[in-house]
N, C-alpha and C. Protein backbone atom coordinates (compact mmCIF):
# COMPACT_ATOMS: atom_id res chain seq x y z
N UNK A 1 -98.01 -212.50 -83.87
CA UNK A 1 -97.57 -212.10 -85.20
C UNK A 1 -98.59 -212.54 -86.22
N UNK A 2 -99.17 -211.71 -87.07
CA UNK A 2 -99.44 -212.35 -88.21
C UNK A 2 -98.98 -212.53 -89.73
N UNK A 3 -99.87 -212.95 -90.23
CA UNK A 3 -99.13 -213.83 -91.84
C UNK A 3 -98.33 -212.45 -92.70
N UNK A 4 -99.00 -211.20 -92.39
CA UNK A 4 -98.43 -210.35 -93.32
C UNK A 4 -96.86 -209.90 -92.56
N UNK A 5 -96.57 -209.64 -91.61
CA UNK A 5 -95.74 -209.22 -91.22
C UNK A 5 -94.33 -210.45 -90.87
N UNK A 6 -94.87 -211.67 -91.05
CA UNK A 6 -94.00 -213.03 -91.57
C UNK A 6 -93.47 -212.70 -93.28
N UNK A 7 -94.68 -212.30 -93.55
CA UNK A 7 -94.23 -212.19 -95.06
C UNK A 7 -93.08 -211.03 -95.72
N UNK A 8 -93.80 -210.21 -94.84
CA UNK A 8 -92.93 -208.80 -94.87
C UNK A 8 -91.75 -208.73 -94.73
N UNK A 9 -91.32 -209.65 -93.59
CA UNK A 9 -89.59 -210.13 -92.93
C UNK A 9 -89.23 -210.79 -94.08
N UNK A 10 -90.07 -212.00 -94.34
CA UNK A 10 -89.21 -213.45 -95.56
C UNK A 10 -88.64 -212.13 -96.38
N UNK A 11 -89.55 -211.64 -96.77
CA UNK A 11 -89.39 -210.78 -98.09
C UNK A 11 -88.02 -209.78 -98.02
N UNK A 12 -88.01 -209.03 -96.67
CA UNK A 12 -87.13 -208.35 -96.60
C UNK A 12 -85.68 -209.48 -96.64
N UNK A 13 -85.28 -209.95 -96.24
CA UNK A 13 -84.46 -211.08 -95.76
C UNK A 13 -83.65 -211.89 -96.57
N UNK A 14 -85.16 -211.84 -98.00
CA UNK A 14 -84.76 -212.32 -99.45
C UNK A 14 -83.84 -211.52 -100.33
N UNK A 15 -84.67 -210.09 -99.83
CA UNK A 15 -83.45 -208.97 -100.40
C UNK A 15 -82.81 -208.70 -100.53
N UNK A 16 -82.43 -208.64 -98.75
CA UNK A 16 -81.07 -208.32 -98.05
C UNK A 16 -79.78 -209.55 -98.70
N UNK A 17 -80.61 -210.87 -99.01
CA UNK A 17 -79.43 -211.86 -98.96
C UNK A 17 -79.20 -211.54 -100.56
N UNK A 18 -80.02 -211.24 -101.40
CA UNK A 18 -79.15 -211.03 -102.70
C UNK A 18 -78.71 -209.61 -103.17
N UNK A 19 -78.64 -208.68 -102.33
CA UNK A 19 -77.84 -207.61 -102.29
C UNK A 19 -76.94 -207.64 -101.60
N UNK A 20 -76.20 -208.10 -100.47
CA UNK A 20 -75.01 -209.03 -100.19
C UNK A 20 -74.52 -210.20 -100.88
N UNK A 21 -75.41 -210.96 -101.76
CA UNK A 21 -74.76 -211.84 -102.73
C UNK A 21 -74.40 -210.86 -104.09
N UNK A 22 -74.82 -209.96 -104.48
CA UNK A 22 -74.02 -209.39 -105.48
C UNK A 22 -73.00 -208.47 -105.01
N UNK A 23 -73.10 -207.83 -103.91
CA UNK A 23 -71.96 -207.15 -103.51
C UNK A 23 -70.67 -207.54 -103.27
N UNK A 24 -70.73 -208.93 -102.85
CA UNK A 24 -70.11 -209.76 -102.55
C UNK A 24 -69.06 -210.23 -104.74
N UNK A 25 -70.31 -210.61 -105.12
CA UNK A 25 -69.53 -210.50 -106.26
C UNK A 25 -69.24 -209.70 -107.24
N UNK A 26 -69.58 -208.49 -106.69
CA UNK A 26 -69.17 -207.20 -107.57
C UNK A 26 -67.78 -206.41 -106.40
N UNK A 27 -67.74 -207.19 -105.61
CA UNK A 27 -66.40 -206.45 -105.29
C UNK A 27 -65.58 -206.07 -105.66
N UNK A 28 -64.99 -207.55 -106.26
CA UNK A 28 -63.35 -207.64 -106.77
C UNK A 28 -63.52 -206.54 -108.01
N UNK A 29 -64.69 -206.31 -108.62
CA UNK A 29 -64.31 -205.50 -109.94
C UNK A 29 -64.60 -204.38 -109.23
N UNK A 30 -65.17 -204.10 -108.46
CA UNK A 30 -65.04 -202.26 -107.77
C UNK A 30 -64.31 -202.27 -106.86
N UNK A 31 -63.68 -202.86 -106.37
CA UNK A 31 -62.35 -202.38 -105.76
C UNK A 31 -60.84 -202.29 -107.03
N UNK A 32 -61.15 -202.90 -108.05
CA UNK A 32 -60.13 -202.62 -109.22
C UNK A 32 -60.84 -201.39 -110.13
N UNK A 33 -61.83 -201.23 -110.24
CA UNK A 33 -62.23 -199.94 -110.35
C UNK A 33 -61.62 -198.35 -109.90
N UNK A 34 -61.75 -198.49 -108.96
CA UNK A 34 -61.23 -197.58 -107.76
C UNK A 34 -60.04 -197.49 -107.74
N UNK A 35 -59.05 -198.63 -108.25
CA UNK A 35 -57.93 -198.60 -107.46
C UNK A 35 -57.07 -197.86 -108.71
N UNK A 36 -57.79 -198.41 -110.10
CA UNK A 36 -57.52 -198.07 -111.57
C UNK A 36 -57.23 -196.39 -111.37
N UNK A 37 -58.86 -196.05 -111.04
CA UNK A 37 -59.57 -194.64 -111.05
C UNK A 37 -58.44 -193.65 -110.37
N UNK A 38 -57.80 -194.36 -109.29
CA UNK A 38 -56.82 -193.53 -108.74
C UNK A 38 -55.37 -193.18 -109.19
N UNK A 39 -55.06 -193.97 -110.05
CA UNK A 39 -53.85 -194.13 -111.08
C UNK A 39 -53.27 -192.86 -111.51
N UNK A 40 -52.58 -192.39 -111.43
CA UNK A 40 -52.25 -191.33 -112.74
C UNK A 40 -51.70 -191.81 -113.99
N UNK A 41 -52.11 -191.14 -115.17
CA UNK A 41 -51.55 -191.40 -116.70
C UNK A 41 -50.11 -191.46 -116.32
N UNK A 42 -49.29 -192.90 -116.78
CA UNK A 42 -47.73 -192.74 -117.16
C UNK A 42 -47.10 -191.52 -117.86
N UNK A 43 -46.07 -190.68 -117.42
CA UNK A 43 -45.68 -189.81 -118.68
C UNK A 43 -44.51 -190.95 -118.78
N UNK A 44 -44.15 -190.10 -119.84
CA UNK A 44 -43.01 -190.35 -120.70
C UNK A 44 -41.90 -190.35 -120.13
N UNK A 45 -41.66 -189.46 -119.18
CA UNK A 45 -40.16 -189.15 -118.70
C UNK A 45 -40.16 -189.75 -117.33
N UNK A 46 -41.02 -190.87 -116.93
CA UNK A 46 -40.83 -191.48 -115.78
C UNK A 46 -39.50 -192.22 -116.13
N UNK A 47 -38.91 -192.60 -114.96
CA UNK A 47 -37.44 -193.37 -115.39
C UNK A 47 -38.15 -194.79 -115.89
N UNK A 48 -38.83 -195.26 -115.09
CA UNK A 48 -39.46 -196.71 -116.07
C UNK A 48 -39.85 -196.56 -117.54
N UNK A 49 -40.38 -195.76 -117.82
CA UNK A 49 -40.79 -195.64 -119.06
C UNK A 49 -39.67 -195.35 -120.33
N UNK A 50 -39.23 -194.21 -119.69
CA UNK A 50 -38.05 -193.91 -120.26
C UNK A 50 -36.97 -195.32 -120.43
N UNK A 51 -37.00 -195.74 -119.79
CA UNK A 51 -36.12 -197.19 -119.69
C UNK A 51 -36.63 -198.12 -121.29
N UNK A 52 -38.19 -198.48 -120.94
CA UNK A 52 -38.73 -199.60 -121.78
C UNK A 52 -39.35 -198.84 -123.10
N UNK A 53 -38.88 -197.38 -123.24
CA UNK A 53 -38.66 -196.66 -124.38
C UNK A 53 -40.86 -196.94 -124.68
N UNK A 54 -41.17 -196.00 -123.89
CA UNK A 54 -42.59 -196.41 -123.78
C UNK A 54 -43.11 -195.04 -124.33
N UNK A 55 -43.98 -194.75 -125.16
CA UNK A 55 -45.04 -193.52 -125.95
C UNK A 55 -46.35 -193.66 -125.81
N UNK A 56 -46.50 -192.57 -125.38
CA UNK A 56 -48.23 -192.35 -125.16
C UNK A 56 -49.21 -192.93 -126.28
N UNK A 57 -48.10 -192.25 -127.66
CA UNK A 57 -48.73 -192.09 -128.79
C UNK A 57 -47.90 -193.43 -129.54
N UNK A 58 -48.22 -194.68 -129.98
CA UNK A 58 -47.23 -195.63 -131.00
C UNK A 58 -46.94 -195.21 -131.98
N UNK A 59 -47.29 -193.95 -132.50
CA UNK A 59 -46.98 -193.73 -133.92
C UNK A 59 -45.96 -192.73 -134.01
N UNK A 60 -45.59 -192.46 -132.66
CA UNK A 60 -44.42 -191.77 -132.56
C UNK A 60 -43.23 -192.38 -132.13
N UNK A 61 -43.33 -193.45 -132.33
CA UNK A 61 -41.97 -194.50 -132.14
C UNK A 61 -40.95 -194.55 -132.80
N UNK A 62 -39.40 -194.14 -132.27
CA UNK A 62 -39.00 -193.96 -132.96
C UNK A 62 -38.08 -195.44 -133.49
N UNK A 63 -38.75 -195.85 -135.00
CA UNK A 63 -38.63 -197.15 -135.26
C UNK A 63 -36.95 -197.60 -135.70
N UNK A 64 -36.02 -196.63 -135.42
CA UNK A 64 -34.82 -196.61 -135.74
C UNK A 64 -34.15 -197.36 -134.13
N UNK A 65 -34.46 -196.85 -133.01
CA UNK A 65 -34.28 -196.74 -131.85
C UNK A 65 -34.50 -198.13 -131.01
N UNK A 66 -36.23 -198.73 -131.62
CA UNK A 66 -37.15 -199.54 -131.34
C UNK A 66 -37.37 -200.62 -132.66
N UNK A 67 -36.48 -201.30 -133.26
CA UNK A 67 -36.69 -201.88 -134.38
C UNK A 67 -37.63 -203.00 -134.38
N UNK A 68 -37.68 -203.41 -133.31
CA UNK A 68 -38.84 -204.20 -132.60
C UNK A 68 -40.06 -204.08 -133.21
N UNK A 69 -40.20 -202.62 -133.42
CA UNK A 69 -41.44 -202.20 -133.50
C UNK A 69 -42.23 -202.49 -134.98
N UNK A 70 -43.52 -202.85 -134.68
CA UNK A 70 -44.16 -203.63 -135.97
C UNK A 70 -45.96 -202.51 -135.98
N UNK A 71 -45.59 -201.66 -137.02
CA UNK A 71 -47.11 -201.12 -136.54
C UNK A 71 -48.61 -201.68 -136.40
N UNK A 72 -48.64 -201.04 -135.63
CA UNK A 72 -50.22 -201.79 -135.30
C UNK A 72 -50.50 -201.83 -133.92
N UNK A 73 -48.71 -202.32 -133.85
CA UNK A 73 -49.29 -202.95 -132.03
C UNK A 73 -49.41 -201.55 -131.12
N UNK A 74 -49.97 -201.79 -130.44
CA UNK A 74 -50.25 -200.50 -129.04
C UNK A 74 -50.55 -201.46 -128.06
N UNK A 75 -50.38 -200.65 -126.71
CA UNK A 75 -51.02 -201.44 -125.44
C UNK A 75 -52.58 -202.39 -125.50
N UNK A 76 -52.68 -201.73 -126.15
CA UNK A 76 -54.45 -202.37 -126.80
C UNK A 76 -54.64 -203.44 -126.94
N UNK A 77 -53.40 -203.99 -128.12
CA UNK A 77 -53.10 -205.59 -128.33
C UNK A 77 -51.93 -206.23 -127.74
N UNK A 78 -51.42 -205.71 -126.15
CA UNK A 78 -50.72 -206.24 -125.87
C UNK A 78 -51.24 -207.41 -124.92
N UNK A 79 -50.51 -208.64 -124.49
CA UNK A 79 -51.05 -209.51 -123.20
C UNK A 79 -50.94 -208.77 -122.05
N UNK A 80 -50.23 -208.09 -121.80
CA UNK A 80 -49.69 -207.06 -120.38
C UNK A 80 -50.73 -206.43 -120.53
N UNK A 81 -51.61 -205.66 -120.93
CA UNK A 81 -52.57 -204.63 -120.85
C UNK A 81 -54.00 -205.54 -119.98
N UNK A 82 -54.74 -204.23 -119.47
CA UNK A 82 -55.86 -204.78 -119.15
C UNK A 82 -56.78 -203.60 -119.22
N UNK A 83 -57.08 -203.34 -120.49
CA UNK A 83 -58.70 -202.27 -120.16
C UNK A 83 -59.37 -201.97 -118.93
N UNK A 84 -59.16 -200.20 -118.94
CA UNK A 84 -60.01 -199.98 -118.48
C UNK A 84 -61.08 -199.30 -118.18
N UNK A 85 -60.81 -198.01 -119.18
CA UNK A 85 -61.70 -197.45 -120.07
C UNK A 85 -61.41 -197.13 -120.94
N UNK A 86 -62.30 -196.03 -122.12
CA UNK A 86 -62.26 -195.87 -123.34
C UNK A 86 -60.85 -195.54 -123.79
N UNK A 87 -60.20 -195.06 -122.98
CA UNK A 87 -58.77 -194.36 -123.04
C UNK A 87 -57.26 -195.23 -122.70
N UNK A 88 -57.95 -195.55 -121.50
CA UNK A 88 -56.26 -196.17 -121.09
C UNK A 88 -56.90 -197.44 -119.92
N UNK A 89 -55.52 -197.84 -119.66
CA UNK A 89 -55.98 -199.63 -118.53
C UNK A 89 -55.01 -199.78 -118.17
N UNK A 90 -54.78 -200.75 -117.45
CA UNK A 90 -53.58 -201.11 -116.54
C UNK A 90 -52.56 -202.15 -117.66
N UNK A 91 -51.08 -201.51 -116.82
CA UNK A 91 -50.09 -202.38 -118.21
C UNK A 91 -49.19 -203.36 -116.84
N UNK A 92 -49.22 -204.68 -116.76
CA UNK A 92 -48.03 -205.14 -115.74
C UNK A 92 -46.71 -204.72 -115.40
N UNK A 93 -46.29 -204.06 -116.32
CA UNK A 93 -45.07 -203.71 -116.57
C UNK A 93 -44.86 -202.07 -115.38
N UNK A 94 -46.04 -201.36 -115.72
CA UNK A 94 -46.51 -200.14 -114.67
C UNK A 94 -46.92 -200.19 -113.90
N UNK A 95 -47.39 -201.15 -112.67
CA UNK A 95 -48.23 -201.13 -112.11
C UNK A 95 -48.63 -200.56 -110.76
N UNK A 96 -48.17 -198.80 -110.88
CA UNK A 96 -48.62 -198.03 -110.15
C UNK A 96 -49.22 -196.81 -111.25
N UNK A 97 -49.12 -196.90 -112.38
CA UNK A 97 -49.67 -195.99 -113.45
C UNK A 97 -50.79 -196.77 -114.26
N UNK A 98 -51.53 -195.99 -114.66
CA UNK A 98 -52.25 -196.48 -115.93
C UNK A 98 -51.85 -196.08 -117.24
N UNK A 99 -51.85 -196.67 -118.36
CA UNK A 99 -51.28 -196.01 -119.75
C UNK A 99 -52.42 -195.75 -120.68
N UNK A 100 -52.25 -195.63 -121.62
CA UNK A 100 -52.89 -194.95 -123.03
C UNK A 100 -53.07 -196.67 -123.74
N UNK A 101 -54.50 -196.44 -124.18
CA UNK A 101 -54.60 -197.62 -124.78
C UNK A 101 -53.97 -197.93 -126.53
N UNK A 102 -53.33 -196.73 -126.64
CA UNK A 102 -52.18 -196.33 -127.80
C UNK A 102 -51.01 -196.51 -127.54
N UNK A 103 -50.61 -196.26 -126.48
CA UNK A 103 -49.09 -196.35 -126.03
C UNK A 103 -48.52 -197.76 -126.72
N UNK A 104 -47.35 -197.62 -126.57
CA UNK A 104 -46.47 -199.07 -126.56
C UNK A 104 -45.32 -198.80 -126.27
N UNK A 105 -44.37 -199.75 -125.47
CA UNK A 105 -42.70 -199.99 -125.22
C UNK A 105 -42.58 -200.96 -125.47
N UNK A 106 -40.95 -200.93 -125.23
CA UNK A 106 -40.39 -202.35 -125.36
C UNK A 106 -40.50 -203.94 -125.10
N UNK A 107 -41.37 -203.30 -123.68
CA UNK A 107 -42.17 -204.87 -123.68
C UNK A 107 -43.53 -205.58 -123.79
N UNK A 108 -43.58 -205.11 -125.23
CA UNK A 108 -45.16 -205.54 -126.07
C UNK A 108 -44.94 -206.59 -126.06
N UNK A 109 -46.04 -207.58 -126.03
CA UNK A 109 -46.25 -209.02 -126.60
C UNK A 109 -47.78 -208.91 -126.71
N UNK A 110 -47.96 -209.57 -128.33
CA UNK A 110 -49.07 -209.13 -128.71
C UNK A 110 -50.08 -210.51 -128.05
N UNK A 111 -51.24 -209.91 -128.30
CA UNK A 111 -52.08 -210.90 -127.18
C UNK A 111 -52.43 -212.39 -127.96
N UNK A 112 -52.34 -213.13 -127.66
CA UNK A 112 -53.12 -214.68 -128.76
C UNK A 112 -54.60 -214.29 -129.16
N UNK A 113 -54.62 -214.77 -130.26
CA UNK A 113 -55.55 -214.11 -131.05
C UNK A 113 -56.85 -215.28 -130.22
């Protein structure tokens, strides 16, 4: 063997181990990626939703119904929410749907500032 083809291996070897060290830590967020990606948007007339009196849109709340309701809040600023793109993210409360990062129901709690 000589020096170049020692070098050639280290080198490859070096690679290999930090493209398995980031894969390794880019998992957990691309497998929640994926799992997000596969979600369908909550409607409205799911029985859960319908239950926790939940809207795509917060500004269509009906604040007679929902007195709770304090404008401003949406899933956006709730603790239950978790972004996940420009649009919508995962809510605990759904967690086989994704929602609208507008939406809100009954069980908002706004996030600590």
């Amino acid at each position: 063997m000589n020096y170049e083809s020692l070098e050639t291996r280290r080198s490859f070897l070096q690679k290999a181990g930090l493209a398995l060290g980031a894969l390794s830590l880019a998992g957990p967020f691309l497998k929640r990626a994926y799992a997000a990606a596969k979600k369908k948007l909550l409607a409205e007339t799911d029985p859960m939703a319908t239950a926790l009196g939940y809207k795509a849109d917060a500004a269509k709340v009906d604040t007679k119904k929902y007195p709770q309701f304090k404008p401003g809040s949406s899933c956006a600023t709730c603790q239950l929410y978790t972004k996940v793109d420009e649009t919508s993210g995962d809510c605990q409360m759904f967690p086989a749907n994704s929602v609208t990062n507008g939406g809100w129901c009954m069980s908002y709690s706004k996030k600590a500032a």
